[in-house]
PDB file of N, CA and C in Angstrom:
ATOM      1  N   UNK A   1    -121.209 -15.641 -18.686  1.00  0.00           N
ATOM      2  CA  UNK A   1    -120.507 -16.644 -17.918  1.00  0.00           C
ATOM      3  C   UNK A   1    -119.381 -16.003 -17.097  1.00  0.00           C
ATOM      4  N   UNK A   2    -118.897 -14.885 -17.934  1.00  0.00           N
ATOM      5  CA  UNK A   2    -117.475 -14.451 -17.044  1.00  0.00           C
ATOM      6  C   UNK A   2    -117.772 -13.442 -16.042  1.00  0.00           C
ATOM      7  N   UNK A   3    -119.252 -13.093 -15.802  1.00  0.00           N
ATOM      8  CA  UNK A   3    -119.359 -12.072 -14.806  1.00  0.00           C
ATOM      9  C   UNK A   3    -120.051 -13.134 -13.721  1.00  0.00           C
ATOM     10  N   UNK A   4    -120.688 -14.253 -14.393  1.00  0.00           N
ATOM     11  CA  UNK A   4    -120.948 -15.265 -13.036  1.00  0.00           C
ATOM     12  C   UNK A   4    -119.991 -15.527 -12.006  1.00  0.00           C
ATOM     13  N   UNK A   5    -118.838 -15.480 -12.874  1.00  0.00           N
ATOM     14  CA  UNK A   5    -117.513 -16.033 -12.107  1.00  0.00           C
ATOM     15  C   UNK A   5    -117.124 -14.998 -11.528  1.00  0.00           C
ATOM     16  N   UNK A   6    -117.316 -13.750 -11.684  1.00  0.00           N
ATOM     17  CA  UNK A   6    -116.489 -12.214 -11.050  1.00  0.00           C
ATOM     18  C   UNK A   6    -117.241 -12.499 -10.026  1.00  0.00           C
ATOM     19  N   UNK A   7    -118.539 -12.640 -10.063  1.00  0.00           N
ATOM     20  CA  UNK A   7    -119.573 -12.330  -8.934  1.00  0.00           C
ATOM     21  C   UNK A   7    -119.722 -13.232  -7.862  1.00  0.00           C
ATOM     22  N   UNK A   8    -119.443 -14.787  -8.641  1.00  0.00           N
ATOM     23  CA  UNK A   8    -119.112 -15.816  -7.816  1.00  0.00           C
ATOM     24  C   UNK A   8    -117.383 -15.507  -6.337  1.00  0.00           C
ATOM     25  N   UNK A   9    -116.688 -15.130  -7.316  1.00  0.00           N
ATOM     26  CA  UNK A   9    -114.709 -14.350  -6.513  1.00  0.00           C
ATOM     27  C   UNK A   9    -115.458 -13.171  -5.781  1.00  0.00           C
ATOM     28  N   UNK A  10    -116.533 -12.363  -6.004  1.00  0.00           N
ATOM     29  CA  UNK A  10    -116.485 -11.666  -4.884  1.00  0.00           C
ATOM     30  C   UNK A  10    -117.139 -12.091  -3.376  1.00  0.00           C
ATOM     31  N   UNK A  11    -118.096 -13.055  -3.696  1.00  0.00           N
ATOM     32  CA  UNK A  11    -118.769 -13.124  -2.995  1.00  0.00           C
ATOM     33  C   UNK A  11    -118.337 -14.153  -2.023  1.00  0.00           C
ATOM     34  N   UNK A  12    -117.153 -15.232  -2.784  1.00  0.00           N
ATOM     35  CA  UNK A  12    -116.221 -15.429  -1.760  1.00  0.00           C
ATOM     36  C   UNK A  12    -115.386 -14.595  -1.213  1.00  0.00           C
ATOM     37  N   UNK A  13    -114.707 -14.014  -1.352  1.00  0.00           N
ATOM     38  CA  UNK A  13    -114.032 -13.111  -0.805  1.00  0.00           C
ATOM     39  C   UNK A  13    -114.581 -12.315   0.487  1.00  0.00           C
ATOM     40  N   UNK A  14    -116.123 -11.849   0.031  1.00  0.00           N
ATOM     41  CA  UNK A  14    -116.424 -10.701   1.231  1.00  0.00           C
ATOM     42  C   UNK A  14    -117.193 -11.619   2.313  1.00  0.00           C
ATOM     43  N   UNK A  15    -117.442 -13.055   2.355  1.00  0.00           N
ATOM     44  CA  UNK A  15    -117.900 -13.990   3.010  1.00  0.00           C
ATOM     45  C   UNK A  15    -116.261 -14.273   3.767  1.00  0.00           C
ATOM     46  N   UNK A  16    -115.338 -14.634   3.174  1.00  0.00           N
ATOM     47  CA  UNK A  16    -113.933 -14.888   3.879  1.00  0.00           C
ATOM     48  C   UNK A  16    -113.421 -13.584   4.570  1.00  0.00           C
ATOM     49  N   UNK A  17    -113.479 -12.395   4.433  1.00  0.00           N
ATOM     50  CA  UNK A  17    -113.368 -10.768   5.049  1.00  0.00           C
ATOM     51  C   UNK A  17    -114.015 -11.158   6.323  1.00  0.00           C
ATOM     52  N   UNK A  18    -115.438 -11.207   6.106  1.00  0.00           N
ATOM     53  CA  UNK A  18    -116.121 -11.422   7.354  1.00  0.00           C
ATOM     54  C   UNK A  18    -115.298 -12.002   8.663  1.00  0.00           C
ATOM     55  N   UNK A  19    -115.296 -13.354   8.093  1.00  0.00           N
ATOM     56  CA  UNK A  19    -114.575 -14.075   9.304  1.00  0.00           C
ATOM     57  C   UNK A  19    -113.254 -13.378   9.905  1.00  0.00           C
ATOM     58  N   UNK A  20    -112.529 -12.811   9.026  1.00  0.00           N
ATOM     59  CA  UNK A  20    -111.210 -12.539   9.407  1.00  0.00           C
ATOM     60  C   UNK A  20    -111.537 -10.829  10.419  1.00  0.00           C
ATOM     61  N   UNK A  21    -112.656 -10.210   9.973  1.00  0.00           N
ATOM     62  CA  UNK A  21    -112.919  -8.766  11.420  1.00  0.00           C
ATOM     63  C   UNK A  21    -113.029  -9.255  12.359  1.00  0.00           C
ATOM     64  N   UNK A  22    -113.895 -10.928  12.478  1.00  0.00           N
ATOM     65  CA  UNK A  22    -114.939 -11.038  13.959  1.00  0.00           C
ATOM     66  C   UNK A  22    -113.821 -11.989  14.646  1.00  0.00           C
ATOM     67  N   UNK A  23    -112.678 -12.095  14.127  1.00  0.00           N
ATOM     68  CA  UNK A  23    -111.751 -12.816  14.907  1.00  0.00           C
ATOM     69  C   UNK A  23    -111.041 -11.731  15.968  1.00  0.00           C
ATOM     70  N   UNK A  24    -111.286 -12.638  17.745  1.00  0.00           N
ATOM     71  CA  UNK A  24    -110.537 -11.894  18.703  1.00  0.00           C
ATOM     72  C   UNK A  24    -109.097 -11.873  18.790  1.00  0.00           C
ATOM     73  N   UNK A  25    -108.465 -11.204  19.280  1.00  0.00           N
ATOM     74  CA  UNK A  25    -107.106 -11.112  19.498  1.00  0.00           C
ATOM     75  C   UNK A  25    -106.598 -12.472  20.329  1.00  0.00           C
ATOM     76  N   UNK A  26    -105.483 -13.040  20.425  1.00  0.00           N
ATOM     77  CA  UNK A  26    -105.283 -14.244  20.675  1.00  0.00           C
ATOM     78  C   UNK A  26    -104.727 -13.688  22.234  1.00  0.00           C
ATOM     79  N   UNK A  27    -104.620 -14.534  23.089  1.00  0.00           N
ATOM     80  CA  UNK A  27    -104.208 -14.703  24.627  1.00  0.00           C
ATOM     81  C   UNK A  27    -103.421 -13.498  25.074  1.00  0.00           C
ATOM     82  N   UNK A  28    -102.232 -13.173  24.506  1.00  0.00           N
ATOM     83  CA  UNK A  28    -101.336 -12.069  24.351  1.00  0.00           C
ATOM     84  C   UNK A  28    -101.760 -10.757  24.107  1.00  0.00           C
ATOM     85  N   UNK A  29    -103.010 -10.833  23.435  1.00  0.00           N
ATOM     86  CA  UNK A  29    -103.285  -9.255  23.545  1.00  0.00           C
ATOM     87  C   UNK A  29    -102.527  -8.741  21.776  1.00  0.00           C
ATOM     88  N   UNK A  30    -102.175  -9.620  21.095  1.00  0.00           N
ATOM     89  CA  UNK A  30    -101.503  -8.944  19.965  1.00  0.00           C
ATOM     90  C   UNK A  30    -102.188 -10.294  18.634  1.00  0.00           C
ATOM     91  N   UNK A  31    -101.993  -9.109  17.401  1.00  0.00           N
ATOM     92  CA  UNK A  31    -102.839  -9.363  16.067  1.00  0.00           C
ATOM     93  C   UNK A  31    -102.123 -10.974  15.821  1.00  0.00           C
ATOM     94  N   UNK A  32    -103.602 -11.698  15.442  1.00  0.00           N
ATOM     95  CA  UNK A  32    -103.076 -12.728  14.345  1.00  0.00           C
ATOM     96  C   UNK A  32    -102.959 -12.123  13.017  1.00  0.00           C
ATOM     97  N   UNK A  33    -102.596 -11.343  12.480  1.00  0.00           N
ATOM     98  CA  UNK A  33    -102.018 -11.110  11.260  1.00  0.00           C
ATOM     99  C   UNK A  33    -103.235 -11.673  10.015  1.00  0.00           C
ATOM    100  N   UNK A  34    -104.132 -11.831  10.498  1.00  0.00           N
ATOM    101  CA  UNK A  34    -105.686 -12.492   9.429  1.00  0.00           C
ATOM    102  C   UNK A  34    -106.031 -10.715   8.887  1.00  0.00           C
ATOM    103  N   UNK A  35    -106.459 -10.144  10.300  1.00  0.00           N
ATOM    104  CA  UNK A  35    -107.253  -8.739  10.149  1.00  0.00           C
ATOM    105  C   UNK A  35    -106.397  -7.457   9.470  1.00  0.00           C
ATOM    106  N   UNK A  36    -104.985  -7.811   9.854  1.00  0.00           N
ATOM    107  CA  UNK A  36    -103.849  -6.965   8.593  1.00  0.00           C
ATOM    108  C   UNK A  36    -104.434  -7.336   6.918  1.00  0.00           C
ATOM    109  N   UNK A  37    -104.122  -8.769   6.948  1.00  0.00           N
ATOM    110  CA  UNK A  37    -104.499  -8.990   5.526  1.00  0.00           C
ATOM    111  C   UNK A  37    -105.455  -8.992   4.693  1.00  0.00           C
ATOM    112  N   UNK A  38    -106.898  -8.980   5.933  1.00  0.00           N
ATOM    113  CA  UNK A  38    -108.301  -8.621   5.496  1.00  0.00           C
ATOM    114  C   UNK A  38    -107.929  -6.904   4.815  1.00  0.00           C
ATOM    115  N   UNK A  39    -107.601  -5.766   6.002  1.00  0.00           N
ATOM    116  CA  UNK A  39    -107.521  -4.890   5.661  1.00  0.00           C
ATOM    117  C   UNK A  39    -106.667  -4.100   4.574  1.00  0.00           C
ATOM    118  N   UNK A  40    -105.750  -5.161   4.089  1.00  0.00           N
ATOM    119  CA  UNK A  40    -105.311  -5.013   2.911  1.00  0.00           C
ATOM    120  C   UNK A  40    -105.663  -5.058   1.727  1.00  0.00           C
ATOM    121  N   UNK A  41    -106.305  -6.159   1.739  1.00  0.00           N
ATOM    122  CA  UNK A  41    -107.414  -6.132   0.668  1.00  0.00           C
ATOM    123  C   UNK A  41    -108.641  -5.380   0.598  1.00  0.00           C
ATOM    124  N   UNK A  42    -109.277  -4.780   1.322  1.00  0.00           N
ATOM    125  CA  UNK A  42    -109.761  -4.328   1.060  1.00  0.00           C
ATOM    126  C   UNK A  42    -109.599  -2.644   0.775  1.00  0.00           C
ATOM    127  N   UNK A  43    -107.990  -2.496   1.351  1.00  0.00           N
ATOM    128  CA  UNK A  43    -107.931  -1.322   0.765  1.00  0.00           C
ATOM    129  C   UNK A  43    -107.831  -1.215  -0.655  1.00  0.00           C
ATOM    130  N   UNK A  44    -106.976  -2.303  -1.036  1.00  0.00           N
ATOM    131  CA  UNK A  44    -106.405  -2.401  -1.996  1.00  0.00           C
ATOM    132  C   UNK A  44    -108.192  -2.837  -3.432  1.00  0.00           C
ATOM    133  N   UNK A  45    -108.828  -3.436  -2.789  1.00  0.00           N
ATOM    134  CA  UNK A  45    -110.244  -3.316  -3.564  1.00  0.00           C
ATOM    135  C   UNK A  45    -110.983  -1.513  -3.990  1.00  0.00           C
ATOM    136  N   UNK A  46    -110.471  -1.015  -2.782  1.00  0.00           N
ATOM    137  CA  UNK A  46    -111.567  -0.034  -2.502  1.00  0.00           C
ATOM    138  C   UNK A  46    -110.350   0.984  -3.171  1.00  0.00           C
ATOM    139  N   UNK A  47    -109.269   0.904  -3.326  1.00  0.00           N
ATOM    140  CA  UNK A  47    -108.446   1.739  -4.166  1.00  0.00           C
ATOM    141  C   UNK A  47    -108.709   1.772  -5.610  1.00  0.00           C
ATOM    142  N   UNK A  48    -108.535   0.608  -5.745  1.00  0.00           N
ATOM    143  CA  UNK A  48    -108.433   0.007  -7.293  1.00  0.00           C
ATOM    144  C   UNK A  48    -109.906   0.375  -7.800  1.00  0.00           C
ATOM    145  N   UNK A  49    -111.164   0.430  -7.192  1.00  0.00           N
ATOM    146  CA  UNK A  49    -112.224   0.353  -7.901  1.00  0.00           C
ATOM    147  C   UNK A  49    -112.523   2.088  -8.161  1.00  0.00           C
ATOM    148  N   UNK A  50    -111.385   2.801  -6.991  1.00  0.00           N
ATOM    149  CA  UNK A  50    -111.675   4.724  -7.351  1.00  0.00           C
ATOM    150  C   UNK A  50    -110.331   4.936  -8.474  1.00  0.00           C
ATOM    151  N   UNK A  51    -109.784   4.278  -8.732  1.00  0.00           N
ATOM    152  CA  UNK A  51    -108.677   4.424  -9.648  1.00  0.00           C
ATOM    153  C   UNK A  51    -109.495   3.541 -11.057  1.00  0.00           C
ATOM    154  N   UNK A  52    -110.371   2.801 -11.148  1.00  0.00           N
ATOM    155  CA  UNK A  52    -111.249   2.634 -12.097  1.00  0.00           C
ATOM    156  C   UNK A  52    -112.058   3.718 -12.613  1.00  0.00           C
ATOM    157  N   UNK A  53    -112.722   4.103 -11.455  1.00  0.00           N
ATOM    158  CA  UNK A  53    -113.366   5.271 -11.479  1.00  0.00           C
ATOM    159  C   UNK A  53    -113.475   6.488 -12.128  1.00  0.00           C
ATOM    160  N   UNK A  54    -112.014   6.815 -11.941  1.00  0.00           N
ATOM    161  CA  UNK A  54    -111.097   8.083 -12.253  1.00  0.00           C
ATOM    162  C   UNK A  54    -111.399   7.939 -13.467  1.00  0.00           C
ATOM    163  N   UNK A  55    -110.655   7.098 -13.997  1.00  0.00           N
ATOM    164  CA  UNK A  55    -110.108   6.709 -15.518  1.00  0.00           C
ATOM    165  C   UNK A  55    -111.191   6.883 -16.276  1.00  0.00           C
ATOM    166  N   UNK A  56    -113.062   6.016 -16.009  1.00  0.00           N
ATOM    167  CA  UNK A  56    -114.045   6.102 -16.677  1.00  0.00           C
ATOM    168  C   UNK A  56    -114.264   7.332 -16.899  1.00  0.00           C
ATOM    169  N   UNK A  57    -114.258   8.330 -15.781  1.00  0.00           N
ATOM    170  CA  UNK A  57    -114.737   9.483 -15.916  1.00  0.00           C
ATOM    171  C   UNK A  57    -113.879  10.627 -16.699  1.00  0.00           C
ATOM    172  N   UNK A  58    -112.435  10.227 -16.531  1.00  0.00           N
ATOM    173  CA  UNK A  58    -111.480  11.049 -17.059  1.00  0.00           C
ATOM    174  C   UNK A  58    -111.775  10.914 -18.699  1.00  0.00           C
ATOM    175  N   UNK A  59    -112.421   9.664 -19.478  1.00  0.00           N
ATOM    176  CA  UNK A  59    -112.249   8.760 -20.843  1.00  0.00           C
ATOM    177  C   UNK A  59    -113.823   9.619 -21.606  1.00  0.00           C
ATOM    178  N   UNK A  60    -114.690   9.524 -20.642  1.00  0.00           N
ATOM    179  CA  UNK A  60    -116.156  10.395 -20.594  1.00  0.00           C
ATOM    180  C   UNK A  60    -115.971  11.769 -20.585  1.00  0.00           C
ATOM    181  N   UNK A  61    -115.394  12.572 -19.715  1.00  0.00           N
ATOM    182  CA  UNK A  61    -114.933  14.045 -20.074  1.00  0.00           C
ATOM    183  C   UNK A  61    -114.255  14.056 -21.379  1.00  0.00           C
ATOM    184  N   UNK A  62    -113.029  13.388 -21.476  1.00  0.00           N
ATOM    185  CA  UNK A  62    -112.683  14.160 -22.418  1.00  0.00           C
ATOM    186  C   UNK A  62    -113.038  13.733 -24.415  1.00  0.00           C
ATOM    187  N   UNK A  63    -114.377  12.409 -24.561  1.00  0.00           N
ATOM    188  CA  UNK A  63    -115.115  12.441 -25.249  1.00  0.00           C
ATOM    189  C   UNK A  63    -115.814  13.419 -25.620  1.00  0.00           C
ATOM    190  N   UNK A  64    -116.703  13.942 -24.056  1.00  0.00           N
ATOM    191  CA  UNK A  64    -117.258  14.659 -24.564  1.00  0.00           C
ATOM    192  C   UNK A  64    -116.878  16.452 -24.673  1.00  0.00           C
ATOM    193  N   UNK A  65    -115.817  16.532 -24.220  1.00  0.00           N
ATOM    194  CA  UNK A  65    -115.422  17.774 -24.982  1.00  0.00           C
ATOM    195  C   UNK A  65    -115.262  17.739 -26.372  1.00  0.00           C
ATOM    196  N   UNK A  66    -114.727  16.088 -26.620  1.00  0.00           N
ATOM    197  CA  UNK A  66    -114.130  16.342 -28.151  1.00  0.00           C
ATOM    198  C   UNK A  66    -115.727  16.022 -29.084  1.00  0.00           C
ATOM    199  N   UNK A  67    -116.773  15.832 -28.542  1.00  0.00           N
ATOM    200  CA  UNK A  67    -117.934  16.114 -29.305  1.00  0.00           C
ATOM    201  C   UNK A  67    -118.527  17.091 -29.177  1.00  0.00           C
ATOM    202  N   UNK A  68    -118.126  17.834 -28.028  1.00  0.00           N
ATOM    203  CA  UNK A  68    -118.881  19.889 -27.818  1.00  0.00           C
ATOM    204  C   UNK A  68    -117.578  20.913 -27.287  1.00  0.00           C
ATOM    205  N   UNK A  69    -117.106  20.855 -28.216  1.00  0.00           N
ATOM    206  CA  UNK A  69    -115.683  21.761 -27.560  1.00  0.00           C
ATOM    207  C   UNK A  69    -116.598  22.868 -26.632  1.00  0.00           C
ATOM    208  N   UNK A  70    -117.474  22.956 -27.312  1.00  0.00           N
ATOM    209  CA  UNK A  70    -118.221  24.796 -26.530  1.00  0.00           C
ATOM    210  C   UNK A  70    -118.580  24.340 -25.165  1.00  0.00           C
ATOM    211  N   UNK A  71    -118.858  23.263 -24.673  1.00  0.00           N
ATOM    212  CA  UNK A  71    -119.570  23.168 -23.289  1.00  0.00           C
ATOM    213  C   UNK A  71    -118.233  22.548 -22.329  1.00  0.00           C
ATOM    214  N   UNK A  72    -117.276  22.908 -22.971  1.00  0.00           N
ATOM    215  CA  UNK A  72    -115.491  22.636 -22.572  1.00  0.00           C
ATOM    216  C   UNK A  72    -115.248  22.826 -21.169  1.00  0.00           C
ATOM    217  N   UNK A  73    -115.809  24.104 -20.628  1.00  0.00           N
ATOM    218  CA  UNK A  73    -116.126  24.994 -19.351  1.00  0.00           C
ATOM    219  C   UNK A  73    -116.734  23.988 -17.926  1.00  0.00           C
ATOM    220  N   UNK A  74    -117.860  23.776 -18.471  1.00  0.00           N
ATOM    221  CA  UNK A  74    -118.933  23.093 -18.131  1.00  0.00           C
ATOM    222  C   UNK A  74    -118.611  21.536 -17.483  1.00  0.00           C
ATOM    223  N   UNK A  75    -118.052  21.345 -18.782  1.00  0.00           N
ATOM    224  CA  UNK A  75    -117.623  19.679 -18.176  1.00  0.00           C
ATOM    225  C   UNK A  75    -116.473  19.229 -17.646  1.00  0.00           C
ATOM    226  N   UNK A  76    -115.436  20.330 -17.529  1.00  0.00           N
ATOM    227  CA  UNK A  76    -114.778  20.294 -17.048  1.00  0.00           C
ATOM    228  C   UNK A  76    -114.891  20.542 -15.191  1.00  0.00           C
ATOM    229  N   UNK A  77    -115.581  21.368 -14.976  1.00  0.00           N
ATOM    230  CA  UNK A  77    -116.053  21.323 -13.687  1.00  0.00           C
ATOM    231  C   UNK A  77    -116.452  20.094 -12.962  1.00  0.00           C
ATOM    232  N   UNK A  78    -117.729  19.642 -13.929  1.00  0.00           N
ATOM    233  CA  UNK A  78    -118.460  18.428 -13.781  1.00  0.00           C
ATOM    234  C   UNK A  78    -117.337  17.385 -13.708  1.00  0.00           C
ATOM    235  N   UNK A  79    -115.983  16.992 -14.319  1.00  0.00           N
ATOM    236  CA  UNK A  79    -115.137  16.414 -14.102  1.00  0.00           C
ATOM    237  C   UNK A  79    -114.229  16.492 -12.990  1.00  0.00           C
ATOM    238  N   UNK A  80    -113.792  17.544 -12.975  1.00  0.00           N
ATOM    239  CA  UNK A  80    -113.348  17.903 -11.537  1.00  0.00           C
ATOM    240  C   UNK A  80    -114.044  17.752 -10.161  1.00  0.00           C
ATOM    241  N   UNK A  81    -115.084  18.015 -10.067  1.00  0.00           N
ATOM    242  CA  UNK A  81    -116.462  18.197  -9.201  1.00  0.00           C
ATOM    243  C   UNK A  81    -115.959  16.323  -8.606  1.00  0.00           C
ATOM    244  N   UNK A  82    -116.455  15.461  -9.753  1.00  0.00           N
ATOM    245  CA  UNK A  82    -116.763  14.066  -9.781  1.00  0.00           C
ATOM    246  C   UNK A  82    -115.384  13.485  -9.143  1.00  0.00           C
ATOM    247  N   UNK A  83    -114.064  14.164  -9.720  1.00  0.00           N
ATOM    248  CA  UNK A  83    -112.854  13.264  -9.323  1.00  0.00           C
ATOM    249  C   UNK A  83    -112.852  13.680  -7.692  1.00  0.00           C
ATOM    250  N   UNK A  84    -112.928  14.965  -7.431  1.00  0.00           N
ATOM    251  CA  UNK A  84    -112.698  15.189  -5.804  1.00  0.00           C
ATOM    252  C   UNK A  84    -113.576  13.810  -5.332  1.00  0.00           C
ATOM    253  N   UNK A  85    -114.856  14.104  -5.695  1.00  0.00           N
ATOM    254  CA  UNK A  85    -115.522  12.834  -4.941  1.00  0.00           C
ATOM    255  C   UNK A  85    -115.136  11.459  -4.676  1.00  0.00           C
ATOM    256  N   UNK A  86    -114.462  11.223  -5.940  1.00  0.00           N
ATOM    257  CA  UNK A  86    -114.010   9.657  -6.170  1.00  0.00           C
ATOM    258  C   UNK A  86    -112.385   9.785  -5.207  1.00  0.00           C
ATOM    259  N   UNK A  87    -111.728  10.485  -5.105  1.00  0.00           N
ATOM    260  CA  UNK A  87    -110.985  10.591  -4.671  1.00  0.00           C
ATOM    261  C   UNK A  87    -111.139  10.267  -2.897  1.00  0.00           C
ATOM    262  N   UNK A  88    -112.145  11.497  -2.575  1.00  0.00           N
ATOM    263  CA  UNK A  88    -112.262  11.175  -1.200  1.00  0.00           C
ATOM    264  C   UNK A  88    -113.114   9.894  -0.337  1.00  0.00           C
ATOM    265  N   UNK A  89    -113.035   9.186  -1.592  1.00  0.00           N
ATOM    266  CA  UNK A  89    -113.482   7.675  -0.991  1.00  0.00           C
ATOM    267  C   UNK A  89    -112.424   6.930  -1.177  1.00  0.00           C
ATOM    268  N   UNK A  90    -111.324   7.341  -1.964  1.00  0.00           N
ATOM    269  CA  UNK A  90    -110.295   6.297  -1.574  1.00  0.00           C
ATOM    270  C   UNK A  90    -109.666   6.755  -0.268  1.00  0.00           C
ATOM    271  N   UNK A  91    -109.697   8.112  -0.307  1.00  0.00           N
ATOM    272  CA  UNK A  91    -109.314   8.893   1.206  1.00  0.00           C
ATOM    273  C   UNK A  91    -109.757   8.112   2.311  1.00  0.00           C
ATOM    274  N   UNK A  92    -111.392   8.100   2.713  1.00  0.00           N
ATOM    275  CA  UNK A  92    -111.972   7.649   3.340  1.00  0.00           C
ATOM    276  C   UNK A  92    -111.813   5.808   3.427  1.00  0.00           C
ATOM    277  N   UNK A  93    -111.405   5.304   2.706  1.00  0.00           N
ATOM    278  CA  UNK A  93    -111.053   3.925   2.886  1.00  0.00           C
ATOM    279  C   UNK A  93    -109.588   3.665   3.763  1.00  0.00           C
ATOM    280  N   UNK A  94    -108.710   4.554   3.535  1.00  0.00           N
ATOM    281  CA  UNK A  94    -107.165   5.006   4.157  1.00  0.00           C
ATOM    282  C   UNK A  94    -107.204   5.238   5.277  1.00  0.00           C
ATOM    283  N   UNK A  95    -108.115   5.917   5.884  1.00  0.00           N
ATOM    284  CA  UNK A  95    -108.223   6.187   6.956  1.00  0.00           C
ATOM    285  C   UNK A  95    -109.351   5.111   8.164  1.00  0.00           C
ATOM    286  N   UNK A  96    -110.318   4.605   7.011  1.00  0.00           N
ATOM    287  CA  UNK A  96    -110.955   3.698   8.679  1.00  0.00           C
ATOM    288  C   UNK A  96    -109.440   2.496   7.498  1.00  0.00           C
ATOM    289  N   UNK A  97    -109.005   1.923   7.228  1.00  0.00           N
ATOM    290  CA  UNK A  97    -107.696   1.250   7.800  1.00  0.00           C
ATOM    291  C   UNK A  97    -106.951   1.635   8.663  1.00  0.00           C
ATOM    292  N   UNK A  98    -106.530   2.258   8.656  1.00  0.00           N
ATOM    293  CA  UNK A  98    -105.687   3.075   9.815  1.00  0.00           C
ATOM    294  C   UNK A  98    -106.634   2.763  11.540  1.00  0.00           C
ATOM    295  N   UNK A  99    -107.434   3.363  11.265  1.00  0.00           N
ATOM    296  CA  UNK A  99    -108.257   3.628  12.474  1.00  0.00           C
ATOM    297  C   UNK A  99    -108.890   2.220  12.846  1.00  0.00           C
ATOM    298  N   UNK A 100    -109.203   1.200  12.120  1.00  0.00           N
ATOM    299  CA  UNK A 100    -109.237  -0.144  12.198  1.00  0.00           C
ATOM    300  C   UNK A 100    -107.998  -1.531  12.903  1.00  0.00           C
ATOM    301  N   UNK A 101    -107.000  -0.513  12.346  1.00  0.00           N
ATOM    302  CA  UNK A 101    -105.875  -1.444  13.002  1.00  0.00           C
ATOM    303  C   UNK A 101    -105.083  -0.640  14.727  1.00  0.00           C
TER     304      UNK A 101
END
C-alpha cells in the first residue's frame, strides 16, 4: 500500500514538472519563477536519490569486507569505482540546472 502511494507522489509530481518546462516566458522576456522551482526540485530529487545511493553502496562495501577481510583490496576499488559514478550524476544534474536556467 505504501509504495502505491510513493508511486502514486511521483507520478504526480513528474506530470506537474512537465507543465512547469513547456511554460513560455511571459511578455517581458523574464522567468515566471514556476521553471526555478521545477528545477529545484528536481535537483534536489536527483541529489537526494545519489546521496541514497552513496550510503547503499557505502553499507554493502563495508559488509562485505567485514564478511571477506581478504578481498578488502578488491572491493574497495569496486566501491570507489561505483561512488565516482554516483557522484557524477549528481554532477551532471548541477550542471544541465545551471545550463537550463
Amino acid at each position: 500500500m505504501r509504495m502505491r502511494i510513493v508511486l502514486l507522489a511521483l507520478v504526480i509530481l513528474l506530470l506537474c514538472t512537465t507543465s512547469v518546462f513547456a511554460q513560455a516566458t511571459n511578455g517581458g522576456g523574464t522567468d515566471t519563477g514556476l521553471k526555478t522551482i521545477g528545477l529545484v526540485i528536481g535537483m534536489g530529487i536527483g541529489s537526494g536519490l545519489c546521496g541514497i545511493g552513496q550510503g547503499r553502496a557505502a553499507a554493502g562495501a563495508a559488509e562485505a569486507i567485514a564478511r571477506n577481510p581478504g578481498a578488502a583490496g578488491g572491493i574497495r576499488f569496486a566501491l570507489i569505482l561505483g561512488l565516482a559514478f554516483i557522484e557524477s550524476l549528481a554532477l551532471y544534474v548541477f550542471v544541465v540546472v545551471f545550463l537550463s536556467r
